[in-house]
C-alpha atoms as a PDB file:
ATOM      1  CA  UNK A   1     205.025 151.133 -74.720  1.00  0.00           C
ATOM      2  CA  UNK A   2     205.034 155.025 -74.470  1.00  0.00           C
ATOM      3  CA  UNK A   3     201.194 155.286 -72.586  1.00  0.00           C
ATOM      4  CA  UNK A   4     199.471 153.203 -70.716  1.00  0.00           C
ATOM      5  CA  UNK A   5     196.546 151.354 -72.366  1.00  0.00           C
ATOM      6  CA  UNK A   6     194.040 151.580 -69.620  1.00  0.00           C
ATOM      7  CA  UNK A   7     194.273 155.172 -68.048  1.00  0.00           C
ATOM      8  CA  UNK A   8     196.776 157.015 -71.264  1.00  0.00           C
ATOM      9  CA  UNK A   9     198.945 158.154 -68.656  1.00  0.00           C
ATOM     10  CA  UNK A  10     202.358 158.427 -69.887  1.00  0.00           C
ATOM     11  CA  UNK A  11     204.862 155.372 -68.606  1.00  0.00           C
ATOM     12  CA  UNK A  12     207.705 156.906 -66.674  1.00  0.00           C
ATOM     13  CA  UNK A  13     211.008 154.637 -65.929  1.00  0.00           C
ATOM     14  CA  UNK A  14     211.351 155.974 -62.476  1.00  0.00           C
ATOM     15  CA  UNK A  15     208.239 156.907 -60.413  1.00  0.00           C
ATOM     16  CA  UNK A  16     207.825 156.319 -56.476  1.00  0.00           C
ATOM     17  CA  UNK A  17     204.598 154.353 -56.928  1.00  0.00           C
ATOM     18  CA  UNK A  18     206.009 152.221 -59.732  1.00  0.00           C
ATOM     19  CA  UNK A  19     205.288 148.304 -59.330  1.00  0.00           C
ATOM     20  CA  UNK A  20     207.284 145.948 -62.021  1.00  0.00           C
ATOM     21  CA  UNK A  21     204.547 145.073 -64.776  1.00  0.00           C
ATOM     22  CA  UNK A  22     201.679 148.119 -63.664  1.00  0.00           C
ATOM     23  CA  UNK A  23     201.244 151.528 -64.186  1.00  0.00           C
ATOM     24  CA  UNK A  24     202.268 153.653 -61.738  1.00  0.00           C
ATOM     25  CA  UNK A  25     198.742 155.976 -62.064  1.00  0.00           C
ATOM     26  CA  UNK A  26     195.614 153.547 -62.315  1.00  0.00           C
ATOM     27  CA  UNK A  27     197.702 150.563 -61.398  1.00  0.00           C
ATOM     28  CA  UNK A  28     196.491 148.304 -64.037  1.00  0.00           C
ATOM     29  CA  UNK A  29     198.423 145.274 -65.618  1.00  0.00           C
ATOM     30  CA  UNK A  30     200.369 146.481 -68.236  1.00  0.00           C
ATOM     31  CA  UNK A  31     200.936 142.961 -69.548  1.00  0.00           C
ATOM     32  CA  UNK A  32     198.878 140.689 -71.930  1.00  0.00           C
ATOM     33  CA  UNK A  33     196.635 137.851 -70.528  1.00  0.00           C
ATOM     34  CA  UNK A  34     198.295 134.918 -69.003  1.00  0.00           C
ATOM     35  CA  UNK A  35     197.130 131.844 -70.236  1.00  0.00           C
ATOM     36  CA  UNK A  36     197.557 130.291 -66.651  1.00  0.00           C
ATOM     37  CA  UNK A  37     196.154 131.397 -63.608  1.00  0.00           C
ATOM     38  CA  UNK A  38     199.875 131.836 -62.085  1.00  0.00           C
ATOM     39  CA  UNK A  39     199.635 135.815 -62.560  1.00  0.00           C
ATOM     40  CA  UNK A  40     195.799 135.576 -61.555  1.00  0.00           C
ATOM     41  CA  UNK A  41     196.682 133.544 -58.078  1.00  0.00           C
ATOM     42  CA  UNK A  42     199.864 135.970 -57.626  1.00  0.00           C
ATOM     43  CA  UNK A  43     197.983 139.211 -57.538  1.00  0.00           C
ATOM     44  CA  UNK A  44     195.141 137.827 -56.189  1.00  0.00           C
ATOM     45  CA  UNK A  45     197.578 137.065 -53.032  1.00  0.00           C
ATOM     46  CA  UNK A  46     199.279 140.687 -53.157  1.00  0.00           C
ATOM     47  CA  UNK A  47     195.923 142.051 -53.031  1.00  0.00           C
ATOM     48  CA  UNK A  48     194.869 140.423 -50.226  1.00  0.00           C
ATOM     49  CA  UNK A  49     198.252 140.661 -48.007  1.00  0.00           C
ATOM     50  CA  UNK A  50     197.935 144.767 -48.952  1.00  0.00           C
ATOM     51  CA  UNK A  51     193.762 144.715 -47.353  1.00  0.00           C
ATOM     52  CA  UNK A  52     194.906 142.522 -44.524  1.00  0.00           C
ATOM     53  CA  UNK A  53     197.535 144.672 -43.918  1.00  0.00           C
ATOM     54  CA  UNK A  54     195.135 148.071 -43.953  1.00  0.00           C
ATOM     55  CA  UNK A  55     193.034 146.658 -41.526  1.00  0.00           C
ATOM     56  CA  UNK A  56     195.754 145.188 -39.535  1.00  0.00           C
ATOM     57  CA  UNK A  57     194.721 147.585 -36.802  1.00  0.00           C
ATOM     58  CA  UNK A  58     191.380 146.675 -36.551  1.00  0.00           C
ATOM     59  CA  UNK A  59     192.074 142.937 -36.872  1.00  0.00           C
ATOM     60  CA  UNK A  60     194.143 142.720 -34.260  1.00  0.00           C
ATOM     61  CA  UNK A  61     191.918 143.360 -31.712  1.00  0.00           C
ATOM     62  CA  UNK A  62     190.006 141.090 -32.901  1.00  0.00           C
ATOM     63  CA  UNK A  63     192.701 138.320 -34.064  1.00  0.00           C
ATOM     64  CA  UNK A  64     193.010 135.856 -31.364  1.00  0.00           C
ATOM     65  CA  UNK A  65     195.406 132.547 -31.170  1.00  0.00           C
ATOM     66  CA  UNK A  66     192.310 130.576 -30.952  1.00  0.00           C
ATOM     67  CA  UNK A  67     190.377 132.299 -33.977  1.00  0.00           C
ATOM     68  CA  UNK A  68     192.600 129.883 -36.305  1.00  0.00           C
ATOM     69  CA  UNK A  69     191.225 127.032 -35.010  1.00  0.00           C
ATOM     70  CA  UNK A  70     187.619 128.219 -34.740  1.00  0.00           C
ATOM     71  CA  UNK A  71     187.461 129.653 -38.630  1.00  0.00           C
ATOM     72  CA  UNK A  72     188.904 126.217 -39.819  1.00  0.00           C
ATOM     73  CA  UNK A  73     186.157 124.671 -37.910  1.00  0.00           C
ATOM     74  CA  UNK A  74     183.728 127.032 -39.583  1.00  0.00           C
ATOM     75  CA  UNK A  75     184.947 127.005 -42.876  1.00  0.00           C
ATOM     76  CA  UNK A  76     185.012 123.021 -42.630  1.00  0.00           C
ATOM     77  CA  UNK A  77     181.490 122.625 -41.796  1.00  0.00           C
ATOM     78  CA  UNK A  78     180.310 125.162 -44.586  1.00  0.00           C
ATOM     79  CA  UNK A  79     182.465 123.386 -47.068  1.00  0.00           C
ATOM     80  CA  UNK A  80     182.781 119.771 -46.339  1.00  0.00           C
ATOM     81  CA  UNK A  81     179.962 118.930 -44.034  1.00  0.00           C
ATOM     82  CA  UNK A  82     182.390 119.330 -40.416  1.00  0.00           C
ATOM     83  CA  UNK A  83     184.533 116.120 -42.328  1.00  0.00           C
ATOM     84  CA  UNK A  84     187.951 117.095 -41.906  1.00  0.00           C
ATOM     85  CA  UNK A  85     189.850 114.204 -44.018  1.00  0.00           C
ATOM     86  CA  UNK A  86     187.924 116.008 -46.851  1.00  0.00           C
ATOM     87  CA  UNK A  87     188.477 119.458 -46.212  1.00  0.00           C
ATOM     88  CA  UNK A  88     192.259 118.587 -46.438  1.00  0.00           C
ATOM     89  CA  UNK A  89     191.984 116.053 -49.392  1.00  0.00           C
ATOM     90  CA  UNK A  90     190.251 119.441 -51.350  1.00  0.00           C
ATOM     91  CA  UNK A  91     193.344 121.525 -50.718  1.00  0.00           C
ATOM     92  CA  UNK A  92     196.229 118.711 -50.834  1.00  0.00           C
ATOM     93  CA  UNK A  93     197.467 119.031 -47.536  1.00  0.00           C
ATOM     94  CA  UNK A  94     198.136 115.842 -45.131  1.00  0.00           C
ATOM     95  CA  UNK A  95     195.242 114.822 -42.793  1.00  0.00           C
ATOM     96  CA  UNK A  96     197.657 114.909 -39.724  1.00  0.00           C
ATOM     97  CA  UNK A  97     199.014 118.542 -40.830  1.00  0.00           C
ATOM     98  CA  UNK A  98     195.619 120.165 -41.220  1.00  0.00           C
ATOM     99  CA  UNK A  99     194.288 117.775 -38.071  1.00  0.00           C
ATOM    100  CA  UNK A 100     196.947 120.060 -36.002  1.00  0.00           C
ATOM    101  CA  UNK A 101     195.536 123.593 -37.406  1.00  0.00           C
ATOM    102  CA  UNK A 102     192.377 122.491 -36.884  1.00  0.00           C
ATOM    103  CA  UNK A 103     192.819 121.363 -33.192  1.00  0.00           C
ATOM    104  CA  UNK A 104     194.939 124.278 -32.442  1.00  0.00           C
ATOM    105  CA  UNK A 105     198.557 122.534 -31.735  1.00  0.00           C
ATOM    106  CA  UNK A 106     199.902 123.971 -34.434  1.00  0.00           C
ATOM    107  CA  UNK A 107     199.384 127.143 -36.449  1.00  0.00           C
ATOM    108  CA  UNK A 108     199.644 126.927 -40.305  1.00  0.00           C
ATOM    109  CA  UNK A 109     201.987 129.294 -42.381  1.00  0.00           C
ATOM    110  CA  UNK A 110     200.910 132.424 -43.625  1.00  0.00           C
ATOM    111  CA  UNK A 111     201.129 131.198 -46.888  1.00  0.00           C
ATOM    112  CA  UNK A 112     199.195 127.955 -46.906  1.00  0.00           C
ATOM    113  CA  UNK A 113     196.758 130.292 -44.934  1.00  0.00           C
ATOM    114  CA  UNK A 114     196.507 132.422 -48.534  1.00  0.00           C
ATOM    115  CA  UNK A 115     196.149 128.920 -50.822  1.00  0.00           C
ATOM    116  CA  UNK A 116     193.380 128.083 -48.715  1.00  0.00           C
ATOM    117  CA  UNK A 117     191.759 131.057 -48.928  1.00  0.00           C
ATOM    118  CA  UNK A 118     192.748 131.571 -52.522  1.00  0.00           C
ATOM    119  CA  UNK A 119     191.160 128.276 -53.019  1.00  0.00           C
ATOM    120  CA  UNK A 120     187.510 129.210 -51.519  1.00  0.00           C
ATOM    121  CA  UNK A 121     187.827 132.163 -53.070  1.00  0.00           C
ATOM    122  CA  UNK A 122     187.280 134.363 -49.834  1.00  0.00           C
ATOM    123  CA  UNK A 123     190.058 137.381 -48.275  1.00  0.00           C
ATOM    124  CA  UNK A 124     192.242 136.342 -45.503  1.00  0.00           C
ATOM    125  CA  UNK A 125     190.281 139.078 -43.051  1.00  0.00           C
ATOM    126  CA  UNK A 126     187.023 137.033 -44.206  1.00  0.00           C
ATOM    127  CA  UNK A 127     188.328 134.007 -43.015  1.00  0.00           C
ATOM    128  CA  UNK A 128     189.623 135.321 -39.741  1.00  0.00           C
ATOM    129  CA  UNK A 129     187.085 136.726 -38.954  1.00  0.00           C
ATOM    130  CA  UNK A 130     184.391 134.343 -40.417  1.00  0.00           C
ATOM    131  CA  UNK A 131     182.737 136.989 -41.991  1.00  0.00           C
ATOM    132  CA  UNK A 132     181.866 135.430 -45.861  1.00  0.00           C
ATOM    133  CA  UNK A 133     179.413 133.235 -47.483  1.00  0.00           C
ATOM    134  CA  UNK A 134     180.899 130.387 -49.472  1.00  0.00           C
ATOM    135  CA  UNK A 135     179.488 129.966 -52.943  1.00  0.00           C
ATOM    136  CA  UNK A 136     177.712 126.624 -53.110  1.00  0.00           C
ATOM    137  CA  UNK A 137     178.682 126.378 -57.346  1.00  0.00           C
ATOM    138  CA  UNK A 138     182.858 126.609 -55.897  1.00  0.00           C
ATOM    139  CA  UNK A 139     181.914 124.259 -53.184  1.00  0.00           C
ATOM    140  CA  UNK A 140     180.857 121.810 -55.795  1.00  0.00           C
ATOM    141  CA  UNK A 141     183.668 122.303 -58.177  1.00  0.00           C
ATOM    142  CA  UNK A 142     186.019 121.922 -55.147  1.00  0.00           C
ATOM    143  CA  UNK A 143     184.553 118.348 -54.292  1.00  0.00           C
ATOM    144  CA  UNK A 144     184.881 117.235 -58.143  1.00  0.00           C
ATOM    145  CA  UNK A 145     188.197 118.072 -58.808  1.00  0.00           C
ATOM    146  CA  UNK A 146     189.072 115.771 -55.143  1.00  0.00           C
ATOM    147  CA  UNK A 147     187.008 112.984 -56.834  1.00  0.00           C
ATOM    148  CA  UNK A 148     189.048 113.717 -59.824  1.00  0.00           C
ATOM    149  CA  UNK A 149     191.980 113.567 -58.314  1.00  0.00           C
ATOM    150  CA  UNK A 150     191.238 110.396 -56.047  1.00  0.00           C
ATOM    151  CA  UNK A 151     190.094 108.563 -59.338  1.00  0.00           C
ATOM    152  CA  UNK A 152     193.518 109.398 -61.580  1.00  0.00           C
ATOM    153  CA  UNK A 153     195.825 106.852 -60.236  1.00  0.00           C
ATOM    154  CA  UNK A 154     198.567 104.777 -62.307  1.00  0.00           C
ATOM    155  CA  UNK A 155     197.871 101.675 -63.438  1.00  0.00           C
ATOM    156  CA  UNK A 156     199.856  98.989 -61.730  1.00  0.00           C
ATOM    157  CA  UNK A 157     202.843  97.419 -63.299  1.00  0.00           C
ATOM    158  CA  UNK A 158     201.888  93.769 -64.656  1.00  0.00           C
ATOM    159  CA  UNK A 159     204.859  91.668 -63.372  1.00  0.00           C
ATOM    160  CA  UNK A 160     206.553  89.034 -65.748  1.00  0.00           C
ATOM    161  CA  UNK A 161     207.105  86.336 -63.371  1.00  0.00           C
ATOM    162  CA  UNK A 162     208.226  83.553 -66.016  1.00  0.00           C
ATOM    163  CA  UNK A 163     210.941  86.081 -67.537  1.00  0.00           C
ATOM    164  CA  UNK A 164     211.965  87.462 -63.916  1.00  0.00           C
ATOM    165  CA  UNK A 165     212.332  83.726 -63.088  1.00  0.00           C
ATOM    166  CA  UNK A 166     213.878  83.233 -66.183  1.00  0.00           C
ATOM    167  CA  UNK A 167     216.263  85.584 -65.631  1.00  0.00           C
ATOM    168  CA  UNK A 168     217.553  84.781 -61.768  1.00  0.00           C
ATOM    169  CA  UNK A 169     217.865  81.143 -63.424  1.00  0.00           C
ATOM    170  CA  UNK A 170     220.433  82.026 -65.717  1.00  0.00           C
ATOM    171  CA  UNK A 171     222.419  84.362 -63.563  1.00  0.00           C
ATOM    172  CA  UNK A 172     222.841  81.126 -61.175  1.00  0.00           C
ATOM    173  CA  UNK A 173     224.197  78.596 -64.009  1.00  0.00           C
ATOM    174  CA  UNK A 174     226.319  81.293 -65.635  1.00  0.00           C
ATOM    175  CA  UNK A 175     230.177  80.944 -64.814  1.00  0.00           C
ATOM    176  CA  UNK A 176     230.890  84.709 -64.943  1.00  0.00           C
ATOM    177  CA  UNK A 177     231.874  85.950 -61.774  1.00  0.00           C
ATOM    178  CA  UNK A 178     231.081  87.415 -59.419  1.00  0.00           C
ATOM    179  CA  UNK A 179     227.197  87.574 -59.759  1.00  0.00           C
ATOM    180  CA  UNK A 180     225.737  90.468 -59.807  1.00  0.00           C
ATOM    181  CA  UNK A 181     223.960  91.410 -56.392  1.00  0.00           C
ATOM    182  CA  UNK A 182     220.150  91.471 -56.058  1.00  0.00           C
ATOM    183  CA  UNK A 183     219.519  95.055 -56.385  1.00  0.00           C
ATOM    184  CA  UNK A 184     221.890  95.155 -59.425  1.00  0.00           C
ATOM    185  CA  UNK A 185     219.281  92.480 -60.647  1.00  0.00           C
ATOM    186  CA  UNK A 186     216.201  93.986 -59.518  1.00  0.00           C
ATOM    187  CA  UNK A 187     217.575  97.323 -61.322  1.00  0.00           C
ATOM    188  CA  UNK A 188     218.422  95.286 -64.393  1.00  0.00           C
ATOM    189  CA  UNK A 189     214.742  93.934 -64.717  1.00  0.00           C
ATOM    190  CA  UNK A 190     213.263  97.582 -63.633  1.00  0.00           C
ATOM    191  CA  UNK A 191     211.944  96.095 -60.291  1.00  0.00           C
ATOM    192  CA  UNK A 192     212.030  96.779 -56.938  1.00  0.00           C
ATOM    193  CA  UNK A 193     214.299  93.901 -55.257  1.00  0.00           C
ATOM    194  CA  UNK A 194     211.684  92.769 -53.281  1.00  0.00           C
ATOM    195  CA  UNK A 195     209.400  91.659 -55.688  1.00  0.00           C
ATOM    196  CA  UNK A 196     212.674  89.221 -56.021  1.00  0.00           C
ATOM    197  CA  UNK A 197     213.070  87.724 -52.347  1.00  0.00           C
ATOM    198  CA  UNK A 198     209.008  87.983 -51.995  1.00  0.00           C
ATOM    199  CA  UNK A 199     208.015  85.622 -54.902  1.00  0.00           C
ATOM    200  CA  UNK A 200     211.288  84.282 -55.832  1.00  0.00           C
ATOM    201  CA  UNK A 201     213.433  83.353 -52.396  1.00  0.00           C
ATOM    202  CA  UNK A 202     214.964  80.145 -52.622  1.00  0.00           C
ATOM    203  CA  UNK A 203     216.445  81.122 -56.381  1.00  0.00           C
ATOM    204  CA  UNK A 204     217.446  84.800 -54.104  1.00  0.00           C
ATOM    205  CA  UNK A 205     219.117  82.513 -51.525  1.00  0.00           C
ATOM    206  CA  UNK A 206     221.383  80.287 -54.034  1.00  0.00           C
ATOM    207  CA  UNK A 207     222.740  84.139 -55.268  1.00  0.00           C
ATOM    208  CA  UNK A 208     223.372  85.638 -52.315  1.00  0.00           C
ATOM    209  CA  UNK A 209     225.181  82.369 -50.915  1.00  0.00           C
ATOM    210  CA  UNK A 210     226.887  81.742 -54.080  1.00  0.00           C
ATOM    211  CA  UNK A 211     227.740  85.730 -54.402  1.00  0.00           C
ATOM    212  CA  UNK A 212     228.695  85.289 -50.766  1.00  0.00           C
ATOM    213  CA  UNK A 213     231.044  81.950 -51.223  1.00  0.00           C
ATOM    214  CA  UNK A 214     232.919  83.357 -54.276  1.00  0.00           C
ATOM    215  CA  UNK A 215     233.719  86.677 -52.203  1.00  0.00           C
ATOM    216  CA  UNK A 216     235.267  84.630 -49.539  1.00  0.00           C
ATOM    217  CA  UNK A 217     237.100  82.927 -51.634  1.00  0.00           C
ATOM    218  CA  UNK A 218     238.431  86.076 -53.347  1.00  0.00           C
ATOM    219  CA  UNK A 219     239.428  87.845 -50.191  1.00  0.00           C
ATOM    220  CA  UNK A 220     241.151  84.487 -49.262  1.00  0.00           C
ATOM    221  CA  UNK A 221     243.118  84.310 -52.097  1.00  0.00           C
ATOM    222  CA  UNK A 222     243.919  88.088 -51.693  1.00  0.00           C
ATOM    223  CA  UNK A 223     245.104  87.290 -47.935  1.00  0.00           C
ATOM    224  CA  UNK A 224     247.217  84.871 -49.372  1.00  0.00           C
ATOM    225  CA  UNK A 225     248.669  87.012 -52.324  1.00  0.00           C
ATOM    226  CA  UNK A 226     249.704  89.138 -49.672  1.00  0.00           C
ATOM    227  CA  UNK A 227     251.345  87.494 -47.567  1.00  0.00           C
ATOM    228  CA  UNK A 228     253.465  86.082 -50.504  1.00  0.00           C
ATOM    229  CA  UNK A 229     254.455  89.527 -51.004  1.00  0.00           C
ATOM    230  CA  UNK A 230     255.092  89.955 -46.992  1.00  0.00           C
ATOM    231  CA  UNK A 231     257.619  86.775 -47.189  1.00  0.00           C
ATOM    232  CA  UNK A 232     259.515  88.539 -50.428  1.00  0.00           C
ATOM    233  CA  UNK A 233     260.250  91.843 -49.056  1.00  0.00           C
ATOM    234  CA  UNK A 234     261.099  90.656 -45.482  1.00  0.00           C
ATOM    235  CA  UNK A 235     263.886  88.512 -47.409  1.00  0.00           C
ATOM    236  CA  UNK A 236     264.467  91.450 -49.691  1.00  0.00           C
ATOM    237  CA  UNK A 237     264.621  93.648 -46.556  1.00  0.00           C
ATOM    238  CA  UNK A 238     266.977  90.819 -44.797  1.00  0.00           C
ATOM    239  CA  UNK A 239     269.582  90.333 -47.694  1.00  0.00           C
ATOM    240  CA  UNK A 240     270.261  94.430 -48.144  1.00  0.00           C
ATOM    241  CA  UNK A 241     270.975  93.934 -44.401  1.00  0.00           C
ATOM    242  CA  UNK A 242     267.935  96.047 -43.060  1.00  0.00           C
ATOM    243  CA  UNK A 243     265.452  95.086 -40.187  1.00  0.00           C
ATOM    244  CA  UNK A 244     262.398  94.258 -42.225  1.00  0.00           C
ATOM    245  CA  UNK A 245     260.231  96.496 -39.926  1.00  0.00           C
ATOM    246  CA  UNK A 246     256.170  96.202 -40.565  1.00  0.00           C
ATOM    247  CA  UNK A 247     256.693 100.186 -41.852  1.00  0.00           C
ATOM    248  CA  UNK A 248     259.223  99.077 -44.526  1.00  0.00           C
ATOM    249  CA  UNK A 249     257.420  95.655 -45.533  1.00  0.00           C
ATOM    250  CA  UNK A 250     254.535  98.234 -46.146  1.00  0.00           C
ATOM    251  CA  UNK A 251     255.980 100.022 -48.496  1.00  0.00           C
ATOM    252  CA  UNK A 252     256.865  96.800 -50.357  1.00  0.00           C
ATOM    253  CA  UNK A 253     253.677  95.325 -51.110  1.00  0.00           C
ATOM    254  CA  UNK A 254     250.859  96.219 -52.989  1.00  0.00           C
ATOM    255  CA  UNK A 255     248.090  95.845 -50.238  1.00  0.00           C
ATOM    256  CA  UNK A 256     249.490  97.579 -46.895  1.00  0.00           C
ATOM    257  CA  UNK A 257     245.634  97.686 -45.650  1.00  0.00           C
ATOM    258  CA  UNK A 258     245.865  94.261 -45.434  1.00  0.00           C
ATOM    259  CA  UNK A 259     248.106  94.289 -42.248  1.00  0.00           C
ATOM    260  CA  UNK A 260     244.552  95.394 -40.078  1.00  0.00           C
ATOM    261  CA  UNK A 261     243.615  91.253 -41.012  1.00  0.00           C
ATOM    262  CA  UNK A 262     244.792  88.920 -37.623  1.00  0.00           C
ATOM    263  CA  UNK A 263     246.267  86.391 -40.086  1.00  0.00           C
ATOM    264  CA  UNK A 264     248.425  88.682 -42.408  1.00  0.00           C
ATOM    265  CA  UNK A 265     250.148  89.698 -38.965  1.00  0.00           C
ATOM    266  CA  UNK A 266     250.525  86.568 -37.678  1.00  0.00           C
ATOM    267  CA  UNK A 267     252.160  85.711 -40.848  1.00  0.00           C
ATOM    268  CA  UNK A 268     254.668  88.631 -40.937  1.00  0.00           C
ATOM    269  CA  UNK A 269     255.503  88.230 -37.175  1.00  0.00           C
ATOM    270  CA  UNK A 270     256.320  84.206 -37.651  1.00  0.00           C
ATOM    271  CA  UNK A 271     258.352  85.058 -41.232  1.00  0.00           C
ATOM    272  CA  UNK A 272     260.165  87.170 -39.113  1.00  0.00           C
ATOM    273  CA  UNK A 273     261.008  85.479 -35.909  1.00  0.00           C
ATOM    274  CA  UNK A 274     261.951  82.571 -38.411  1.00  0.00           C
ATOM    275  CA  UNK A 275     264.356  84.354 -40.201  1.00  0.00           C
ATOM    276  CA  UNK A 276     266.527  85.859 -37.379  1.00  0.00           C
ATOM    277  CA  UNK A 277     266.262  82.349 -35.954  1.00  0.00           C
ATOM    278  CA  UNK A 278     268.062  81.006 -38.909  1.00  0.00           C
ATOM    279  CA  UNK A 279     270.893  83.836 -38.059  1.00  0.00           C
END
């Protein structure tokens, strides 16, 4: 594009008033039509952050830390009859957030500031200084799409008790092992896990305690494992005629870790004593 559509000015590359996507003379988009009112909200917001900032010097005699509070209270009677909940369900914000601009504890962002505005269709100096008339055709529009909104909701997920049940019955019987824990379950089935313990407990109990029982039993036989190994290097250690220190019998076995357990010490502090007592 040589000349701008609008004004025919010619399109330099460098020009001190140039702004990415308008020409630098009438300022006009250059682009085509958006089909989503992303570009439409963006300038929209540029446009009003350059007026607020033109009258900045009038506004701020006039901008107060409690004019906030008293153009939301404004703004909320015009638009949602002085019902607050409302006001904030229009503009998806949470009650308690917009409950603090409103009051005054807390001051809103420049930026959610602009959506609101944006939304009602009104400058940020309007608002400020409660200087606009709200048109009672967007006030409308903004109340239906909240209804809208309110009345779109996901269906809730029909539960299939008999094949959950189902399910939890056969992972009891079955001999594989371990079982699987109840969130592995509840992910399995595409559930939250306590949909399990809530309509299912006493089949969740005999899991967990059988779950439980068969890790006891495997750290048990682990403990044990080890301390076979313990008793072989301390008499490996004893024939090559070396102390079988606890540093040394670590190296030797598979599971040093295990030495933090009160019985695998025990263990390797008796094997000891009993072997130079044989001496």
């Amino acid at each position: 594009m040589q000349n701008c559509p609008h004004c025919h000015s010619q399109l330099l590359w460098l020009n001190w008033k140039s702004t990415l996507g308008y020409c630098s003379q009438c300022f006009q988009w250059l682009g085509g039509s958006s089909k989503t009112s992303v570009v439409t909200e963006d300038r929209w917001i540029v446009e009003n952050l350059g007026e607020f900032l033109s009258n900045a010097n009038h506004l701020s005699s006039v901008v107060t830390q409690e004019l906030i509070p008293k153009s939301f209270t404004h703004v909320v009677h015009k638009v949602s009859e002085d019902n607050i909940a409302a006001f904030a369900a229009m503009h998806k914000i949470p009650k308690n957030t917009f409950w603090g601009w409103y009051s005054g504890k807390t001051c809103p962002s420049l930026s959610a500031l602009l959506q609101i505005c944006y939304n009602l269709q009104i400058s940020l100096s309007q608002f400020l200084t409660q200087d606009f008339n709200l048109s009672t055709t967007h006030c409308q529009n903004l109340k239906l799409d909240m209804k809208y909104s309110k009345n779109i909701r996901s269906s809730p997920k029909i539960l299939d008790l008999d094949h959950i049940e189902n399910t939890l019955t056969s992972i009891l019987s079955q001999a594989r092992d371990p079982l699987p824990t109840i969130a592995e379950i509840a992910k399995q089935l595409k559930i939250n896990r306590r949909v399990i313990s809530r309509h299912f407990p006493l089949l969740s109990h005999q899991i967990v305690v059988k779950r439980r029982n068969y890790m006891g039993m495997c750290h048990l036989a682990a403990i044990d494992q080890c301390c076979q190994e313990i008793a072989e290097a301390i008499v490996s250690l004893h024939q090559s005629g070396e102390y079988p220190t606890e540093s040394r019998v670590c190296e030797l076995i598979s599971n040093p870790g295990y030495f933090r357990y009160k019985k695998v010490r025990l263990f390797y502090k008796k094997t000891v004593q009993s072997i130079l007592s044989s001496l």
